[in-house]
Protein backbone atom coordinates (compact mmCIF):
# COMPACT_ATOMS: atom_id res chain seq x y z
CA UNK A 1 52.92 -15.86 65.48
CA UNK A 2 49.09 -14.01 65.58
CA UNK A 3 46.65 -17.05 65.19
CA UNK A 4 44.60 -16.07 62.06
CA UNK A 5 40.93 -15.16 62.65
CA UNK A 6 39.65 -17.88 59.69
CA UNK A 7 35.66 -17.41 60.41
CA UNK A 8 36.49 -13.75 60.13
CA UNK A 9 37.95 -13.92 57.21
CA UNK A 10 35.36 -16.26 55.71
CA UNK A 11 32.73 -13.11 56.89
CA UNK A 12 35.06 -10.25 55.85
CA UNK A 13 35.64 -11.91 52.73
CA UNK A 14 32.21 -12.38 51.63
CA UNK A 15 30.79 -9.09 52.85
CA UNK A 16 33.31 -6.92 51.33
CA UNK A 17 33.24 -9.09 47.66
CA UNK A 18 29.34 -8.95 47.52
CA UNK A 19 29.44 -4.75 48.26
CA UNK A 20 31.98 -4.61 45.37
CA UNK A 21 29.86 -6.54 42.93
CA UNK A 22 26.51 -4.99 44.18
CA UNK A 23 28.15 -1.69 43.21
CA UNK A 24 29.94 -0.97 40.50
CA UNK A 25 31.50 -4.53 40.05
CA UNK A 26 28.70 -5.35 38.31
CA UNK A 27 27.97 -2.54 35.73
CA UNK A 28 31.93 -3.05 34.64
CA UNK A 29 31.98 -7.06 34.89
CA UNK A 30 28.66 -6.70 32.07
CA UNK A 31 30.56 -3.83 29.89
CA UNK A 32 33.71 -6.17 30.38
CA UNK A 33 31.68 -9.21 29.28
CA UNK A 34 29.94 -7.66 26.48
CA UNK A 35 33.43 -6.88 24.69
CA UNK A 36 34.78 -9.90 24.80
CA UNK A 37 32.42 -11.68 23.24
CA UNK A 38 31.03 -9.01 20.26
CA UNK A 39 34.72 -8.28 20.02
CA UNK A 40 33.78 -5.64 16.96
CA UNK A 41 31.88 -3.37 19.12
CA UNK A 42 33.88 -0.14 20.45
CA UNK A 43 34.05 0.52 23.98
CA UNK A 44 31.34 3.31 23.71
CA UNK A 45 29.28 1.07 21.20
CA UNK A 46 28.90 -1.77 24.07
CA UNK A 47 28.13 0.40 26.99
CA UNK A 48 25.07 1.62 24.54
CA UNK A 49 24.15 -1.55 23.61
CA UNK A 50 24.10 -2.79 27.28
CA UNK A 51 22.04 -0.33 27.99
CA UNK A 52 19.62 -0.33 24.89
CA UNK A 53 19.25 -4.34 26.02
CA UNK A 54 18.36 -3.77 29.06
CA UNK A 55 18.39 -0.03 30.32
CA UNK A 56 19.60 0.72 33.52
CA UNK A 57 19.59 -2.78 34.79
CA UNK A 58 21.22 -4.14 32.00
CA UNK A 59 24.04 -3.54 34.04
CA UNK A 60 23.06 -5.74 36.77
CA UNK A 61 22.06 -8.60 34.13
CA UNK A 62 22.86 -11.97 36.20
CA UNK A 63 22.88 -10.42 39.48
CA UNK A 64 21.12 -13.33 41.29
CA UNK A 65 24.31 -15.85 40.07
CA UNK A 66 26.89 -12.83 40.68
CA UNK A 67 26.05 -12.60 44.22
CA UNK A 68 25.96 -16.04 45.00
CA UNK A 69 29.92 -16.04 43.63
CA UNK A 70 30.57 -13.04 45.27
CA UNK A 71 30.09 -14.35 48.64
CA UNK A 72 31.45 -17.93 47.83
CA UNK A 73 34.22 -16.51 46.11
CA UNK A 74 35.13 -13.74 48.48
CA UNK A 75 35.17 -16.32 51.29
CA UNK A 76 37.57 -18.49 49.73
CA UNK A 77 39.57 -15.76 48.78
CA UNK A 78 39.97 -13.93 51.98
CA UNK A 79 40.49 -17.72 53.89
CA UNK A 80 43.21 -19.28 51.35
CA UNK A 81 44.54 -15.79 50.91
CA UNK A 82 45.00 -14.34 54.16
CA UNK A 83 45.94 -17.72 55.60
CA UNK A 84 48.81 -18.01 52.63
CA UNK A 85 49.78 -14.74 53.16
CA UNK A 86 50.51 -14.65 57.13
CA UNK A 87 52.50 -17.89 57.04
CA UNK A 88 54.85 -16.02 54.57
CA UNK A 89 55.02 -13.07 56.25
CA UNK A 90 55.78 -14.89 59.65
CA UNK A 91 58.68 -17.36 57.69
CA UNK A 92 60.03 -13.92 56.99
CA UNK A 93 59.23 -14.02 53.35
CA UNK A 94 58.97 -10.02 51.77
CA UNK A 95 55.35 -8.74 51.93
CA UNK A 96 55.49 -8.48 47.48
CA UNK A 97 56.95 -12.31 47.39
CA UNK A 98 54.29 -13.07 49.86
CA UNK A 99 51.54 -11.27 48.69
CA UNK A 100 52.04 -12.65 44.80
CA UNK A 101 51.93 -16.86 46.48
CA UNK A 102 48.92 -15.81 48.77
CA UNK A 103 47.06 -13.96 46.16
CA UNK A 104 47.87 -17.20 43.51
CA UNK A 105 46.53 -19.53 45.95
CA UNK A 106 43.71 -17.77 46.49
CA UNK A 107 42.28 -17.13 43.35
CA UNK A 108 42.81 -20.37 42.21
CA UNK A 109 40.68 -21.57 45.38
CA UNK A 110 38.15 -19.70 43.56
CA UNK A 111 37.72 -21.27 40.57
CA UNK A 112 35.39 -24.55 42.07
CA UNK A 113 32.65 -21.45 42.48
CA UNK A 114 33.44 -18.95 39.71
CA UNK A 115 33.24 -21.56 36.94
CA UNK A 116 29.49 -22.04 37.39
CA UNK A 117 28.59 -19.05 37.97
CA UNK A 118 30.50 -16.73 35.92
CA UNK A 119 29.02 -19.37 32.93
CA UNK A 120 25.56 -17.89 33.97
CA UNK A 121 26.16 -14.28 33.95
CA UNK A 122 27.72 -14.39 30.68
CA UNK A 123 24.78 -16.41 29.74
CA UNK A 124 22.73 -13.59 30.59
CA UNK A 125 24.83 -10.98 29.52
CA UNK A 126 25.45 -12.50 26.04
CA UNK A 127 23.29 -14.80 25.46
CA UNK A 128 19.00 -14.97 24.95
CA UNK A 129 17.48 -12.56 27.50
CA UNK A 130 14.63 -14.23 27.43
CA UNK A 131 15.98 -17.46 29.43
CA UNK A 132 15.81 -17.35 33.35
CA UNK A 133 19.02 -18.32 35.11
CA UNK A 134 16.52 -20.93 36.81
CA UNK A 135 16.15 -22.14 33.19
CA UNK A 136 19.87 -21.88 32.23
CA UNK A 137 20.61 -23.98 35.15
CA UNK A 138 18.37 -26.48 34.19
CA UNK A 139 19.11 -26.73 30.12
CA UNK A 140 22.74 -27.17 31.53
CA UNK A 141 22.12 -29.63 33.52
CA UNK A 142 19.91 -31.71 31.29
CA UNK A 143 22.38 -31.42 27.96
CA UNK A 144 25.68 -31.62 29.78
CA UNK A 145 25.32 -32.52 33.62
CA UNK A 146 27.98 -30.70 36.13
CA UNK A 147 30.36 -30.58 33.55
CA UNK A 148 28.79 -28.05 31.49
CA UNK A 149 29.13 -25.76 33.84
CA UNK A 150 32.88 -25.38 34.11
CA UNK A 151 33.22 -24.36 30.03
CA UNK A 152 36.52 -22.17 29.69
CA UNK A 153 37.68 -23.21 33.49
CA UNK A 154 41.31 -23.69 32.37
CA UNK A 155 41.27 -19.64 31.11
CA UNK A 156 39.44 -19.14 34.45
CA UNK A 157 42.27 -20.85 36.92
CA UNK A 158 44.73 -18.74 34.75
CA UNK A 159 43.02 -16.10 35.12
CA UNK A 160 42.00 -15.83 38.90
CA UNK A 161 45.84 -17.22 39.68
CA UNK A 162 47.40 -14.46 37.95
CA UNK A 163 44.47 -11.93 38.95
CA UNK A 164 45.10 -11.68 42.37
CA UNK A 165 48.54 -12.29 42.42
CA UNK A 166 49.26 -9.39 40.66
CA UNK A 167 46.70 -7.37 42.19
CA UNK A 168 47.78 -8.33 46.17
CA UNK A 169 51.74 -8.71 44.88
CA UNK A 170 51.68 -5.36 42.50
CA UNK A 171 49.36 -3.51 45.40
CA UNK A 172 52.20 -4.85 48.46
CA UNK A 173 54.98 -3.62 46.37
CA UNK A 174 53.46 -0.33 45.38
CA UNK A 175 52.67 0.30 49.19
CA UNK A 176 56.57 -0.34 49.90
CA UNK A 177 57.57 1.46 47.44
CA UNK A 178 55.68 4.51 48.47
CA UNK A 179 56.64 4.34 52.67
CA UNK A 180 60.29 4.44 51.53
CA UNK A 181 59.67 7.39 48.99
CA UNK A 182 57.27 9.11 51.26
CA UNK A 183 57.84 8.47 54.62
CA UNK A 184 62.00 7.02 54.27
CA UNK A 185 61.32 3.91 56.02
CA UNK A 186 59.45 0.25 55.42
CA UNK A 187 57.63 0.31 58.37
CA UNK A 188 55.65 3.60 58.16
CA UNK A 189 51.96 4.09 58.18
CA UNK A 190 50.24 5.16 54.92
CA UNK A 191 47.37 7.02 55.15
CA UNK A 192 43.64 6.08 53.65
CA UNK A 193 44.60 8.05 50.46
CA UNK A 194 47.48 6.91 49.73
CA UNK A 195 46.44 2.85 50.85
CA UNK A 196 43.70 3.23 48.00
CA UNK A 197 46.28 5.29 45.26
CA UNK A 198 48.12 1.69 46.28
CA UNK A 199 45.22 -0.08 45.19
CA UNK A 200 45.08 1.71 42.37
CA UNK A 201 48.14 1.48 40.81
CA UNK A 202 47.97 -2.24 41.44
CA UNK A 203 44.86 -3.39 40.27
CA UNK A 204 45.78 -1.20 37.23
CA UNK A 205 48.80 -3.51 36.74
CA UNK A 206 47.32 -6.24 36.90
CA UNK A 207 45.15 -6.43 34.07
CA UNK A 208 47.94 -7.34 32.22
CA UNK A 209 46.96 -10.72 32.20
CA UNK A 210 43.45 -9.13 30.39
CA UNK A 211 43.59 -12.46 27.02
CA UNK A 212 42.66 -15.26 29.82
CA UNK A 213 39.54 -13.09 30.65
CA UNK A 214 38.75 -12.67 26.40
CA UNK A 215 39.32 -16.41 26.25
CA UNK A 216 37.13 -17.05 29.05
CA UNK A 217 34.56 -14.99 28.19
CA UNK A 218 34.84 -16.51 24.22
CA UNK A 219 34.77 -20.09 25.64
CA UNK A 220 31.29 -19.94 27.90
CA UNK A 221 29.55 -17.74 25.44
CA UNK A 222 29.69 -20.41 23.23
CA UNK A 223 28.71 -23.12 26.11
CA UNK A 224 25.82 -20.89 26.66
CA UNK A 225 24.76 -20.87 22.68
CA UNK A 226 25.39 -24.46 21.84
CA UNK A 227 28.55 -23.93 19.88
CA UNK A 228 31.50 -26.78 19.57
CA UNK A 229 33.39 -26.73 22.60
CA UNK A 230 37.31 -25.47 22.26
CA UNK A 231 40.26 -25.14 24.85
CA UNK A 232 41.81 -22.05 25.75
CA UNK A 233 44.46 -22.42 23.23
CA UNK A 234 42.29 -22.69 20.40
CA UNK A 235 40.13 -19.66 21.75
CA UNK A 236 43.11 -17.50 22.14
CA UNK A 237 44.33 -18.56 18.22
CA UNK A 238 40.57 -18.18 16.58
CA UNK A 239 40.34 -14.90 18.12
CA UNK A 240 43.96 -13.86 16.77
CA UNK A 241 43.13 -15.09 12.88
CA UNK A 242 39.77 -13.05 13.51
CA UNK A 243 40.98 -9.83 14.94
CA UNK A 244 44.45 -9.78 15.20
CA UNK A 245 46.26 -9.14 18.70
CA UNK A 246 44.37 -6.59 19.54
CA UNK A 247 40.96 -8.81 19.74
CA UNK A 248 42.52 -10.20 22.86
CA UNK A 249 42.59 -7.27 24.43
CA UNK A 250 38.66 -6.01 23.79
CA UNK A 251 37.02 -4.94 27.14
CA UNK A 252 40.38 -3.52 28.40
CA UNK A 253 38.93 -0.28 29.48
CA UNK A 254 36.05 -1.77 31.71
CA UNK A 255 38.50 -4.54 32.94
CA UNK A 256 40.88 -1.69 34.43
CA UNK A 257 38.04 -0.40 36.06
CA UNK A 258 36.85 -3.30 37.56
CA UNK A 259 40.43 -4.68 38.39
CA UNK A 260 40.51 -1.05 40.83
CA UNK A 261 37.13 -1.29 41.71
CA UNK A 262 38.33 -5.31 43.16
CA UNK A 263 41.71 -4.41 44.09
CA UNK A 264 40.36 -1.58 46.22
CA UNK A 265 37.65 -3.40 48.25
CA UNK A 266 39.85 -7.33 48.69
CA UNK A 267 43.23 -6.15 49.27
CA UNK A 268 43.38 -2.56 50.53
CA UNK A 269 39.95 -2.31 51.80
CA UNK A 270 40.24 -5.84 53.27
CA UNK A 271 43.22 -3.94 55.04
CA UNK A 272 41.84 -1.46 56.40
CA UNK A 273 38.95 -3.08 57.78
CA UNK A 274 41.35 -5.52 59.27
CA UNK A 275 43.72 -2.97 60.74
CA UNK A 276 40.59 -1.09 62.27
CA UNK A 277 39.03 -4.32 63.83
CA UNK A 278 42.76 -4.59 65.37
CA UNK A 279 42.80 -1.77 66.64
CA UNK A 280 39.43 -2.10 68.38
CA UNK A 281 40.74 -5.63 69.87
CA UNK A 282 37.81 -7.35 67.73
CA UNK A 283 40.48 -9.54 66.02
């Protein structure tokens, strides 16, 4: 069994998530966020009203917070997830099976990082502009200690546990799906086209689980703006008797985006890089 490389992954995992966000993660994760909570606005009427908030760089609002996740997140991801994932693998475990636990595992690693700072970008992006993440951190801390930090963390374990286990389990079984179609066998090499139309179709797939992310978004918007606190459950039902079924499924457009834009940089990208450090004996 191939000893895995964890400070590499820890590296890996924090380089490639902080590209994706400095790119366009960000612009969709502040469309995305700006749905969910004004859950009346169109998908055209947010992106203008993102932009006539802040112009351009409205789209990076919370960028300072975002990256800080990115890197912790990415990390943790590529460590629980890769390590999860191998020992499958290697207990001879199929690579979808596998991929779904190792993906689970890892994004619910994530959530002792995300909760904090996903609380402050959608502070930024929904709440007063004129506060200072320096100064959201420290109203936070004052009124509610570490605790207020982690509003909506239940939808956000649901979330990232479902998130990248569909994303690495949907991606794994799209990529065996197309070597057998393709190629007639499970053990053939896909090309860098068809690894990312992988990606693709996965993270596409996997926004399925898109109500934890409304929820979410619901729940620390109204952290951020003093409102009474409410579990997921109660989120989810408010935002039924307000907009139906559908309201749980505002910022679905952006989300698909971003799901591909994720899916292609921490599980096929992550790949790729991996198979070329391989092959260059740096791993």
């Amino acid at each position: 069994m191939e000893k895995p490389a964890d400070w590499k992954n820890f590296v890996l995992g924090a380089g490639i998530q902080c590209a994706e966000a400095a790119t366009l993660g960000m612009p969709f994760e502040v469309w995305k966020t700006r749905m969910g909570r004004h859950r009346n606005e169109s998908t055209l009427e947010a992106f203008k009203n993102v932009y006539q908030r802040g112009g351009i760089g409205g789209f990076w609002a919370g960028t300072g917070p975002k990256m800080i996740e990115s890197a912790t997140k990415g990390a943790i991801l590529m460590y629980a997830k890769e390590a999860i994932n191998e020992s499958c693998v290697a207990s001879g475990m199929g690579v979808t099976t596998a991929g779904i636990l190792a993906g689970a595992g890892g994004g619910v690693s994530q959530v002792v990082v995300m909760g904090p700072s996903t609380f402050l970008v959608t502070g930024a992006v929904t709440g007063d502009k004129s506060i200072s993440t320096m100064q959201r951190i420290s109203r936070t801390w004052n009124t509610h200690g570490l605790k207020g930090f982690y509003p909506g963390g239940t939808a956000i374990a649901f979330r990232q546990a479902t998130n990248w286990a569909s994303r690495q389990g949907f991606t794994e079984f799209v990529r065996e799906r197309m070597k057998i179609t393709l190629y007639g066998r499970k053990d053939a090499k896909l090309t860098k086209s068809e690894e990312a139309l992988s990606g693709i179709m996965g993270g596409t797939m996997a926004c399925w689980n898109h109500p934890f992310e409304v929820a979410r978004i619901e729940a620390q918007s109204r952290a951020d703006q003093g409102q009474k606190a409410m579990n997921m459950v109660s989120v989810m039902n408010m935002i039924v008797k307000e907009q139906g079924m559908s309201g749980l499924f505002k910022g679905l457009i952006p989300r698909v985006g971003l799901g591909i834009w994720q899916t292609l940089f921490m599980v096929t990208g992550v790949k790729l890089v991996k198979d070329t450090l391989k092959e260059g004996g740096y791993i």
